[in-house]
N, C-alpha and C. Protein backbone atom coordinates (compact mmCIF):
# COMPACT_ATOMS: atom_id res chain seq x y z
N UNK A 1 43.61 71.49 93.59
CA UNK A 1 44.61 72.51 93.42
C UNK A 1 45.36 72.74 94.73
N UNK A 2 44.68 73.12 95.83
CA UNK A 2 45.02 72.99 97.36
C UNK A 2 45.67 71.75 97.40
N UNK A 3 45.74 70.78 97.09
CA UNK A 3 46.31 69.28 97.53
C UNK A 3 47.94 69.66 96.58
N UNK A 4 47.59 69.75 95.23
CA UNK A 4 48.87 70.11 94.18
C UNK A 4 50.13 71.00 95.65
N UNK A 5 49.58 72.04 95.46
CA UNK A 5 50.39 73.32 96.44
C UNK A 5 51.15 73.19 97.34
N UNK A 6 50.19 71.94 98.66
CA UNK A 6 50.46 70.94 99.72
C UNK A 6 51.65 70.15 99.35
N UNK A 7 51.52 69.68 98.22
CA UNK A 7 52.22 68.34 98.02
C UNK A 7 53.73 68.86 97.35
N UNK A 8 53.72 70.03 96.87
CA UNK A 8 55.14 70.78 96.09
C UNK A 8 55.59 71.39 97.31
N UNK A 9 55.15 72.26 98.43
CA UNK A 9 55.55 72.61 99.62
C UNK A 9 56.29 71.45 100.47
N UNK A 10 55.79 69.90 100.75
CA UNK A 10 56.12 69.12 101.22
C UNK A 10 57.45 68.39 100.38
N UNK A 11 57.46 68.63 99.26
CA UNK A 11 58.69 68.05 98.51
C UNK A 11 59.48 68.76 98.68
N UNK A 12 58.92 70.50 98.35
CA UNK A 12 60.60 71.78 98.75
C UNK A 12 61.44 71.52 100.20
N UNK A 13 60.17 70.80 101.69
CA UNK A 13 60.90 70.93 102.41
C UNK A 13 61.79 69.59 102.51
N UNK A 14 61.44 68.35 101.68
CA UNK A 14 62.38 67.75 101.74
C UNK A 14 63.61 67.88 101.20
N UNK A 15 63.56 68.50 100.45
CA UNK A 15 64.83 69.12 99.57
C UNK A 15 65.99 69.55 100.84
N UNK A 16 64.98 70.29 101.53
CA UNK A 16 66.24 71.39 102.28
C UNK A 16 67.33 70.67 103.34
N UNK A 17 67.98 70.74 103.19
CA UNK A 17 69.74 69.94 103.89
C UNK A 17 69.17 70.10 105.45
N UNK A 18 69.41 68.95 106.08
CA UNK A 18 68.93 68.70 107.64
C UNK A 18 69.36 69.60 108.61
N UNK A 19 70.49 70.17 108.13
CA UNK A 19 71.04 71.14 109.08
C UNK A 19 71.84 72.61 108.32
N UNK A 20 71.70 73.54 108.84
CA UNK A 20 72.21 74.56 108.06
C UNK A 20 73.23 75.02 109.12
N UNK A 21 74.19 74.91 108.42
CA UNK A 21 76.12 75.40 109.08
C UNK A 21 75.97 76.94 108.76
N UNK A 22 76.23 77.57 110.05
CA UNK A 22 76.69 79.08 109.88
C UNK A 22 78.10 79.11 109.35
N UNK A 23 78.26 79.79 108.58
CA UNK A 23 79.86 80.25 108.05
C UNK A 23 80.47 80.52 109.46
N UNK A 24 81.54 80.16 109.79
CA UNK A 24 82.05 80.59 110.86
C UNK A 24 82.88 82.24 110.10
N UNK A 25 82.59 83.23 111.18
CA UNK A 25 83.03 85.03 110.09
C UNK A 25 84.11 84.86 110.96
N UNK A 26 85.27 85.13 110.45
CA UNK A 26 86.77 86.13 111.45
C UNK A 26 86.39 87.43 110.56
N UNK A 27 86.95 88.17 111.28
CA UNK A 27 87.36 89.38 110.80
C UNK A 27 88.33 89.66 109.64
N UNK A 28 89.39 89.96 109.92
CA UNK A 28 90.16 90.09 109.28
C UNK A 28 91.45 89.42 109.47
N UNK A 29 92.79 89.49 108.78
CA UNK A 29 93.91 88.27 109.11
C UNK A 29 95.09 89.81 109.65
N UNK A 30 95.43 89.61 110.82
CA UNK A 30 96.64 90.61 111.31
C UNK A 30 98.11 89.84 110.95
N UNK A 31 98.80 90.58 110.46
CA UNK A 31 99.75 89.96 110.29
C UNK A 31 100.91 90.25 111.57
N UNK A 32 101.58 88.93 112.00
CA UNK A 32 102.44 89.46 113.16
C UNK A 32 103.53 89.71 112.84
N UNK A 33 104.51 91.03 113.39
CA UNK A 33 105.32 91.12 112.99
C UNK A 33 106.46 91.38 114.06
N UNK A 34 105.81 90.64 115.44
CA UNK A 34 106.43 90.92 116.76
C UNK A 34 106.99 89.89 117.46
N UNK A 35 108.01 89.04 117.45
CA UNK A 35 108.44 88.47 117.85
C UNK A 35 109.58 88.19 118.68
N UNK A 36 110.14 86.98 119.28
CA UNK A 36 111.41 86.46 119.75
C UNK A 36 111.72 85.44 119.45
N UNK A 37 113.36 85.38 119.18
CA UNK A 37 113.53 83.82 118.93
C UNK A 37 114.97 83.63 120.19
N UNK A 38 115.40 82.47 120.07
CA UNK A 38 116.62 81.65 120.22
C UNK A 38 117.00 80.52 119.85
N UNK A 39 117.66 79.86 120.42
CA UNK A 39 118.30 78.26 119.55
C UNK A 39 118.81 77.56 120.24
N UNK A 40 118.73 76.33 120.73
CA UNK A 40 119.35 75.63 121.22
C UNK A 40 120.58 74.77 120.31
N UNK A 41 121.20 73.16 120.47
CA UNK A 41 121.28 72.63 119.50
C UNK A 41 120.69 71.86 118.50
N UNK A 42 119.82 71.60 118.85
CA UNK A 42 119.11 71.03 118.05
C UNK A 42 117.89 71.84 116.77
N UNK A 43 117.37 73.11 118.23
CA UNK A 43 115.75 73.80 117.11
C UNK A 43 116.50 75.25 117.55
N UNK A 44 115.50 75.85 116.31
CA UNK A 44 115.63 77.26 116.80
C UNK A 44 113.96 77.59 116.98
N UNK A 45 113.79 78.56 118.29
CA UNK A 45 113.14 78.61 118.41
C UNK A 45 111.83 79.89 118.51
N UNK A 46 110.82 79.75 118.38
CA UNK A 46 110.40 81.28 117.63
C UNK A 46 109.22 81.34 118.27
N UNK A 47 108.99 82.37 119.65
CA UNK A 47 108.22 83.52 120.43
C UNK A 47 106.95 83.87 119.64
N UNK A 48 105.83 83.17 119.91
CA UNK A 48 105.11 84.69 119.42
C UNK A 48 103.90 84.59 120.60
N UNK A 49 103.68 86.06 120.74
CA UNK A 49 102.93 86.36 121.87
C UNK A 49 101.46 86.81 121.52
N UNK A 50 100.49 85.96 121.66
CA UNK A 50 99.13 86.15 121.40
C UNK A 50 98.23 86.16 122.25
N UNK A 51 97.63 87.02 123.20
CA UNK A 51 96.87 86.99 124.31
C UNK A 51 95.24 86.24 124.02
N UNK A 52 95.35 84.96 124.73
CA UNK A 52 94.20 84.37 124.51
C UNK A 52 94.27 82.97 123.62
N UNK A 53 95.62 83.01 123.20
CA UNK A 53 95.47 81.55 121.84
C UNK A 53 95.08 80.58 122.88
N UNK A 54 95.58 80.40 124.06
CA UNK A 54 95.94 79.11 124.64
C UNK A 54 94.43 78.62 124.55
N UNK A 55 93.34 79.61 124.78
CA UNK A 55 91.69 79.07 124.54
C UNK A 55 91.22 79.00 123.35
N UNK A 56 91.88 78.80 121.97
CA UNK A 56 91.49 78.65 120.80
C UNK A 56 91.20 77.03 120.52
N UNK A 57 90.92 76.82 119.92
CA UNK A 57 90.96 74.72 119.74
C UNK A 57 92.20 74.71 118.90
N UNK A 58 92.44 74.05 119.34
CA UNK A 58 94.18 73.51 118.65
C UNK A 58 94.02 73.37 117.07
N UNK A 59 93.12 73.04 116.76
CA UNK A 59 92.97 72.94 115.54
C UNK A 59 92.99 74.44 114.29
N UNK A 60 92.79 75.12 115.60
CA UNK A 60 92.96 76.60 114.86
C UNK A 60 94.12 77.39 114.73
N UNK A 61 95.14 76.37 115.20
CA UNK A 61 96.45 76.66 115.31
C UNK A 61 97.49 76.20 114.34
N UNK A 62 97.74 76.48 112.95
CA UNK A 62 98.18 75.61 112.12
C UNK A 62 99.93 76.30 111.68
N UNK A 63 100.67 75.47 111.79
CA UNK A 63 102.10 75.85 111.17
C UNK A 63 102.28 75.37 110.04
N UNK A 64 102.77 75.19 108.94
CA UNK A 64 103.35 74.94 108.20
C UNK A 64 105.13 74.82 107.72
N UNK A 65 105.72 73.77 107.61
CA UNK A 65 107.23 73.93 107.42
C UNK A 65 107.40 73.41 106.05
N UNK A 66 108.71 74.38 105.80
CA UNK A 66 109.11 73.77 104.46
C UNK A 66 110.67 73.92 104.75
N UNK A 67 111.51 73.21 104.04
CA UNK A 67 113.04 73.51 104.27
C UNK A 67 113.47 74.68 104.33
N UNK A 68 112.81 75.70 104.41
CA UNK A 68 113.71 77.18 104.43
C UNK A 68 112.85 77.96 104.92
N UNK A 69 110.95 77.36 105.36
CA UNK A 69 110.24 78.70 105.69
C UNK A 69 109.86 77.91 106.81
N UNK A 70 108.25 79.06 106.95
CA UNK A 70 107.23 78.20 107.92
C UNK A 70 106.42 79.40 107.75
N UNK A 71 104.94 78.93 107.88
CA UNK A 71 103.94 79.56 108.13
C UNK A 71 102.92 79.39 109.55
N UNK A 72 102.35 80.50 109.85
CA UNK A 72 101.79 80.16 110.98
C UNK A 72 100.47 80.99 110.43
N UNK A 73 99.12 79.91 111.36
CA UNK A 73 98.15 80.94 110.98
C UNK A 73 97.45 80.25 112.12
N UNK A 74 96.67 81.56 112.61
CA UNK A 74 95.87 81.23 113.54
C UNK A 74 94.78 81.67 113.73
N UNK A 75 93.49 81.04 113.69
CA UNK A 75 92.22 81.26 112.88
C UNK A 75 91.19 81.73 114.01
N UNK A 76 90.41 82.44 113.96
CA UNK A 76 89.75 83.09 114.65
C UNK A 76 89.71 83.21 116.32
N UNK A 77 90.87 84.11 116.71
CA UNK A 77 90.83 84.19 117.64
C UNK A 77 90.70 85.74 117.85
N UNK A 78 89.60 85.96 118.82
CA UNK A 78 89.14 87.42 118.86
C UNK A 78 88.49 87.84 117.88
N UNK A 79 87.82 87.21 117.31
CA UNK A 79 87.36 86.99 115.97
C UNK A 79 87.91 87.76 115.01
N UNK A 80 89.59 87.57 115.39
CA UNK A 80 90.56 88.04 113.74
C UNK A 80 91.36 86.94 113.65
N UNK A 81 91.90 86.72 112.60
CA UNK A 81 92.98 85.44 112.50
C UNK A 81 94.64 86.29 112.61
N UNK A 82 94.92 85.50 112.74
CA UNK A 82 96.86 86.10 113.06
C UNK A 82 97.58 85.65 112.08
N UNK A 83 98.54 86.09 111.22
CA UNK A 83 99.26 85.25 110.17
C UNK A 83 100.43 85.62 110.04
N UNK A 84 101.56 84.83 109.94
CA UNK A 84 103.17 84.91 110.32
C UNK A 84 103.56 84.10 109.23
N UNK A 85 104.05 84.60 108.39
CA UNK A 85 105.17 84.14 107.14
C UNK A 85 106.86 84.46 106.95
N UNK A 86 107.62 82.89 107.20
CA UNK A 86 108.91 83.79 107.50
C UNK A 86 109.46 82.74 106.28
N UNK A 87 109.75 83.16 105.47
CA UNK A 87 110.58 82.53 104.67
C UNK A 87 111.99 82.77 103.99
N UNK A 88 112.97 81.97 103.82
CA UNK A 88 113.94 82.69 103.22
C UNK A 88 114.81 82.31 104.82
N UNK A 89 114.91 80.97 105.53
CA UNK A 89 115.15 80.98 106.53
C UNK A 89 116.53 81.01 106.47
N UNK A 90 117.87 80.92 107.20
CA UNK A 90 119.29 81.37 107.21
C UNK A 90 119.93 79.92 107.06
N UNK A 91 119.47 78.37 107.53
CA UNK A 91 119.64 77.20 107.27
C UNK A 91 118.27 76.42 106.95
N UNK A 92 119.08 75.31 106.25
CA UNK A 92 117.41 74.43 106.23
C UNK A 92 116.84 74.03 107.84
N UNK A 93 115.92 73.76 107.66
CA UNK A 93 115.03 72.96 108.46
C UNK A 93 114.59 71.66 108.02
N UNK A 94 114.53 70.00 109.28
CA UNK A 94 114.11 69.30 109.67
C UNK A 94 112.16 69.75 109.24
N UNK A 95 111.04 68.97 108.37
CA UNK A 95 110.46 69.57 108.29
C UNK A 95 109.78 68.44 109.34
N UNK A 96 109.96 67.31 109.35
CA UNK A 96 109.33 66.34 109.91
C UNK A 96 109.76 66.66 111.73
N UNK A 97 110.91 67.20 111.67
CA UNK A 97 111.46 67.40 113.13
C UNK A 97 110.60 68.55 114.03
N UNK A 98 110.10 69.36 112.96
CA UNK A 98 109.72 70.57 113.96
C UNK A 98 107.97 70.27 114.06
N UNK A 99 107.93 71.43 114.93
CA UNK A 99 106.21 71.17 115.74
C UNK A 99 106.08 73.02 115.64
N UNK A 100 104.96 72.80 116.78
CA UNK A 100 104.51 74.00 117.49
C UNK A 100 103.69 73.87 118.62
N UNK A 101 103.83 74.82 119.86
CA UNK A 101 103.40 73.94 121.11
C UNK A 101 102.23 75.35 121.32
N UNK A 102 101.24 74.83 122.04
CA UNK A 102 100.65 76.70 122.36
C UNK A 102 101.01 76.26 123.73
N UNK A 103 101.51 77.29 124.36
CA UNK A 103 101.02 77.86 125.76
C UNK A 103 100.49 78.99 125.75
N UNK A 104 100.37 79.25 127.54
CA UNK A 104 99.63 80.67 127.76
C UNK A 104 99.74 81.71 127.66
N UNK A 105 98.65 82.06 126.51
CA UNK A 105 99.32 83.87 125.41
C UNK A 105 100.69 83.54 124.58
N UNK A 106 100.99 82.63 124.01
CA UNK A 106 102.13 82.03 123.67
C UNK A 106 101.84 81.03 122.54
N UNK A 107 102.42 81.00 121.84
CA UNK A 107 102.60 79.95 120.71
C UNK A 107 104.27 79.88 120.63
N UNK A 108 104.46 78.83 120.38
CA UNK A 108 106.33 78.14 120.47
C UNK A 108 106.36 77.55 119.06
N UNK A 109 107.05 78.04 117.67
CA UNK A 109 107.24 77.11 116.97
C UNK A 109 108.90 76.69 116.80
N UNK A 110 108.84 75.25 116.82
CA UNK A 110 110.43 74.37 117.37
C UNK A 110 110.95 74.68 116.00
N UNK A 111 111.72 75.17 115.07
CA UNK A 111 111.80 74.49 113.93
C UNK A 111 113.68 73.69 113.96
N UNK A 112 113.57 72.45 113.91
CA UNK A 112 114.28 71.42 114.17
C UNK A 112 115.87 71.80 113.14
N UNK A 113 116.68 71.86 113.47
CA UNK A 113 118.12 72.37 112.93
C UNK A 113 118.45 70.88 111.96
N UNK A 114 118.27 71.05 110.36
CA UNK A 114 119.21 70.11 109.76
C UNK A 114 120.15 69.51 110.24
N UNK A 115 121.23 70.28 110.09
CA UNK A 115 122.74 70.36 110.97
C UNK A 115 122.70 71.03 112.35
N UNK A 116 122.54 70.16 113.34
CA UNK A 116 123.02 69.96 114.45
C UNK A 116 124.15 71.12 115.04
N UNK A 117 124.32 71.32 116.02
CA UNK A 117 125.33 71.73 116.81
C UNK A 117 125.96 73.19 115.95
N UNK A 118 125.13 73.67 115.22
CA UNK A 118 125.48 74.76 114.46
C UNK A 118 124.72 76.63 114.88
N UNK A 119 125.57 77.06 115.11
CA UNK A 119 125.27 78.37 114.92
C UNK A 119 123.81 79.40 114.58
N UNK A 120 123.12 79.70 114.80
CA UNK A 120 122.66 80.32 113.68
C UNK A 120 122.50 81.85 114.40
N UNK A 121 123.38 82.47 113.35
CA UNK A 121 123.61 84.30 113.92
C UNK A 121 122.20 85.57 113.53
N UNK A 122 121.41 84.80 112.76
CA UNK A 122 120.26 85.64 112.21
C UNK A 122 119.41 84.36 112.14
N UNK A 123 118.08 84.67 111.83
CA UNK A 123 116.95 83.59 111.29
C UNK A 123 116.67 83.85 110.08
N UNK A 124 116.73 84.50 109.69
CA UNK A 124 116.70 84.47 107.96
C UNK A 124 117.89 85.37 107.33
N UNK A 125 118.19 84.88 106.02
CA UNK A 125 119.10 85.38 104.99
C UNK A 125 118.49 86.99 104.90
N UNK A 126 117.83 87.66 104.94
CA UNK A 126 117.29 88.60 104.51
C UNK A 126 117.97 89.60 106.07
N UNK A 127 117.89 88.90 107.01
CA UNK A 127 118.24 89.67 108.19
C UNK A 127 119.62 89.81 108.14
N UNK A 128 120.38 88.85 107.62
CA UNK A 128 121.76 88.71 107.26
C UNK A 128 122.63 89.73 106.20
N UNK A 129 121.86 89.60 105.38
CA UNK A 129 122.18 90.71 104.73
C UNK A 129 121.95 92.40 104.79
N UNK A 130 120.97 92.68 105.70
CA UNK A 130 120.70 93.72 106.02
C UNK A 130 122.04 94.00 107.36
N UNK A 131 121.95 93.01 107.99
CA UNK A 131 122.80 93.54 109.41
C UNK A 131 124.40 93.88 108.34
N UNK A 132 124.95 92.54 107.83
CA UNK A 132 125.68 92.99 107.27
C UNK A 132 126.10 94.17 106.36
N UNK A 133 125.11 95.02 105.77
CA UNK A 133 125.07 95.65 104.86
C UNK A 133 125.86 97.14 105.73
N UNK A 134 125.10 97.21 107.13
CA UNK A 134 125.29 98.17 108.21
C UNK A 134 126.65 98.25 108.89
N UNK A 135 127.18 97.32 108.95
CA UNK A 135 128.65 96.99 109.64
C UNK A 135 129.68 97.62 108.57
N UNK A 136 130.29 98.66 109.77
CA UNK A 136 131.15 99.70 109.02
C UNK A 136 132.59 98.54 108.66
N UNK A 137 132.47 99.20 107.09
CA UNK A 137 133.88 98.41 106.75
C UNK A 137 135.24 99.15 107.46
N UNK A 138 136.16 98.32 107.83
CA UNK A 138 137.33 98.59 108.21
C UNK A 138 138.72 98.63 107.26
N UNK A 139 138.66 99.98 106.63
CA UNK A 139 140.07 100.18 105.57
C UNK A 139 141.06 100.22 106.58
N UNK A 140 142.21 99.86 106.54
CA UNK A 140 143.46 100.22 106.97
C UNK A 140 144.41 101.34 106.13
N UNK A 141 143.99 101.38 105.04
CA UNK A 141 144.25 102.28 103.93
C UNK A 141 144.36 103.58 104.13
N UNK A 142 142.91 103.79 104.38
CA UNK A 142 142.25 105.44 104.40
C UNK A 142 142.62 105.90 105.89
N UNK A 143 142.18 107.52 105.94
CA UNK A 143 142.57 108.19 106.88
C UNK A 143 141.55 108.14 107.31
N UNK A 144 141.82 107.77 109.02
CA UNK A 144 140.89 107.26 110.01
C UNK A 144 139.18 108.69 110.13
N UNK A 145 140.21 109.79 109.66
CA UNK A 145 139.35 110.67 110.10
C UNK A 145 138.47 110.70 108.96
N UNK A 146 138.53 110.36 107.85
CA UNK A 146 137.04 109.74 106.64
C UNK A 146 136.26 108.79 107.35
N UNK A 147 136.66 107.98 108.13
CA UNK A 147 135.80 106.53 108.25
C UNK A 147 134.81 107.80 109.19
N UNK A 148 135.48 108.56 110.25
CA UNK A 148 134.44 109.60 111.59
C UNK A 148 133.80 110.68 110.29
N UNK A 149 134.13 111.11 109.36
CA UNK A 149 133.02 111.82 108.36
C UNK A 149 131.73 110.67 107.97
N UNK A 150 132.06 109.70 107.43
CA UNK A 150 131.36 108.62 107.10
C UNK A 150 130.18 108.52 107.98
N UNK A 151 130.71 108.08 108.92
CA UNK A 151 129.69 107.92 110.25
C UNK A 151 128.95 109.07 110.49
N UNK A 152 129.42 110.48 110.30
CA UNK A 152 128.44 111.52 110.78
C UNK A 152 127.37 112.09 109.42
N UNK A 153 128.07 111.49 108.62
CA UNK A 153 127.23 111.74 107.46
C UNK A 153 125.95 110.53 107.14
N UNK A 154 126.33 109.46 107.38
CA UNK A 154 124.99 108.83 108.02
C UNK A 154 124.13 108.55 108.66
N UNK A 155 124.79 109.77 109.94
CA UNK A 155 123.64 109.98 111.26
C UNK A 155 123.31 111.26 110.36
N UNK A 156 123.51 111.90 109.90
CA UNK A 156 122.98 113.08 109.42
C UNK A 156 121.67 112.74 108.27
N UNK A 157 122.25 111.51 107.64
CA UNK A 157 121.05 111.06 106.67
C UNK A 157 120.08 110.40 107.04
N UNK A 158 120.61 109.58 108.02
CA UNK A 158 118.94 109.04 108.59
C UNK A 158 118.66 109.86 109.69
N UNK A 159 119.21 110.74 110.34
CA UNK A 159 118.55 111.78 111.35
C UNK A 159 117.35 112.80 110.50
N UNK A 160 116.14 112.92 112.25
CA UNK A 160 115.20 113.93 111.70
C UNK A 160 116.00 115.50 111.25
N UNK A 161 115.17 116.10 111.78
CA UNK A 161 115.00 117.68 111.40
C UNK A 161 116.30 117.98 112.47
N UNK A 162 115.56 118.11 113.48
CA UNK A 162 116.66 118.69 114.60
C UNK A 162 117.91 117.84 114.62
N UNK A 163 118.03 117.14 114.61
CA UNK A 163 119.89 116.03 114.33
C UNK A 163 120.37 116.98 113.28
N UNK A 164 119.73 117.28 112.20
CA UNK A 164 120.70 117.83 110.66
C UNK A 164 121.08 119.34 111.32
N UNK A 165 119.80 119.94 112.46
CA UNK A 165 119.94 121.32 112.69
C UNK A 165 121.81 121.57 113.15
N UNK A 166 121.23 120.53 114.75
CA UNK A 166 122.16 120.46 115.30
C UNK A 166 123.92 120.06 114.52
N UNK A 167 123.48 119.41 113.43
CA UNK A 167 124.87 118.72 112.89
C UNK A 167 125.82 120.03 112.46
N UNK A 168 124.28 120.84 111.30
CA UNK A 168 125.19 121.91 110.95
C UNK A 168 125.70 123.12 111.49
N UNK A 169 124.99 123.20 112.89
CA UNK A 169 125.47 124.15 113.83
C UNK A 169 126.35 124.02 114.08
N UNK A 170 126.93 122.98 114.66
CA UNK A 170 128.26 122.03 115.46
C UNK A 170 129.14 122.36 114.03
N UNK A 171 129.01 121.83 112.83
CA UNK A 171 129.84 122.14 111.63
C UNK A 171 130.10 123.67 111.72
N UNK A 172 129.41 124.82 111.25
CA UNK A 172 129.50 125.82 111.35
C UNK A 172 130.48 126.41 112.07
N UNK A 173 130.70 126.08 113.54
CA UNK A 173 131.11 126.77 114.55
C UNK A 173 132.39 126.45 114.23
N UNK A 174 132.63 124.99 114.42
CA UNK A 174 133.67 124.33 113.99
C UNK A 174 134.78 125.20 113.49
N UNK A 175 133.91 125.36 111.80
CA UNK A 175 135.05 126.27 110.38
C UNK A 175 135.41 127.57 111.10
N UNK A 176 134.36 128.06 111.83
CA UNK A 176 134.07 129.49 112.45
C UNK A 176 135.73 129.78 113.35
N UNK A 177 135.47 128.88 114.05
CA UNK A 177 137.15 128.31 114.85
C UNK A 177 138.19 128.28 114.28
N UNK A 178 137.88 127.99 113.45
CA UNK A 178 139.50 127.56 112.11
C UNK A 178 139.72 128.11 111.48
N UNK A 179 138.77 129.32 111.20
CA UNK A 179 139.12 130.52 110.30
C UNK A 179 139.80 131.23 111.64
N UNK A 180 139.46 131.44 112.58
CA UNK A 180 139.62 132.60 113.63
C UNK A 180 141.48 132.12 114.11
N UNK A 181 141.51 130.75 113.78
CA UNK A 181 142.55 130.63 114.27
C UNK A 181 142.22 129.93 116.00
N UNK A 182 141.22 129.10 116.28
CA UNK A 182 140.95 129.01 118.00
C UNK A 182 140.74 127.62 117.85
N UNK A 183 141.45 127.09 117.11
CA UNK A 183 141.32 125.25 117.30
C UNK A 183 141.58 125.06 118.61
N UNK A 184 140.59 124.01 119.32
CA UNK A 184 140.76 123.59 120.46
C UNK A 184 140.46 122.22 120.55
N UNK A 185 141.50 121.04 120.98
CA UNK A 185 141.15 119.77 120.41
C UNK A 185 141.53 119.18 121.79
């Protein structure tokens, strides 16, 4: 019976896999949302500042390109991963053209310009349309002094508490003047 016991113990431990791999744990994935770019002619090029990547293994450094995006992920460093998704880019991209370089506290991704020698005024369509959305239209039509209501009525809407105080004080006094007869311009 002792020999049986022996001999099923000695088979379980052959069973068991020669080496046992710890899960490598990150934490959690931060998403970055802090960057810089510019452009030369050829790439445009995209800042991101990570204190410490340059000691990660390169392999933990992965981009991804597609004609209009790129992904970046960068896997346990500080034991959190970093993750950057920009898609919806403003021109295509070269997918074979672009890279990503690390330097120190630094990651560089190139992404390689389709068309050459071209412009690019935003990095993505989404930024494009927002900036544009903001740029006061210019009527020649209307009376100049609507376009200066316009404008104060949108600092008034995205202003806090004290901006609206102040707006309607300044208004107030204003009418206060113009009833009295004490316009002063």
């Amino acid at each position: 019976m002792q020999q049986k016991s022996q001999r099923k113990a000695e088979l379980l431990d052959n069973e068991k896999p020669a080496a046992v791999v710890a899960p490598i744990t990150t934490g959690y994935t931060v998403k970055i949302s802090n960057y810089g770019w510019d452009q030369s002619d050829k790439f445009v090029k995209i800042y991101i500042t990570l204190t410490g990547v340059h000691q990660v293994p390169t392999e933990n450094v992965q981009v991804h390109f597609t004609e209009r995006s790129f992904d970046l992920l960068v896997k346990n460093l500080n034991g959190k991963s970093y993750s950057m998704i920009v898609n919806n880019l403003l021109k295509p991209i070269s997918v074979e053209g672009s890279s990503k370089k690390v330097k120190t506290d630094t990651v560089l991704i190139l992404c390689r310009k389709k068309a050459e020698n071209t412009r690019w005024d935003y990095l993505t369509q989404v930024e494009k349309e927002c900036k544009e959305k903001e740029k006061p239209s210019y009527d020649t039509e209307t009376d100049p002094s609507e376009g200066l209501m316009n404008v104060l009525k949108k600092i008034y809407e995205d202003g806090d508490d004290d901006m609206k105080r102040t707006i309607n004080k300044a208004w107030v006094e204003s009418r206060e003047k113009q009833a009295k007869g004490d316009t002063e311009f």
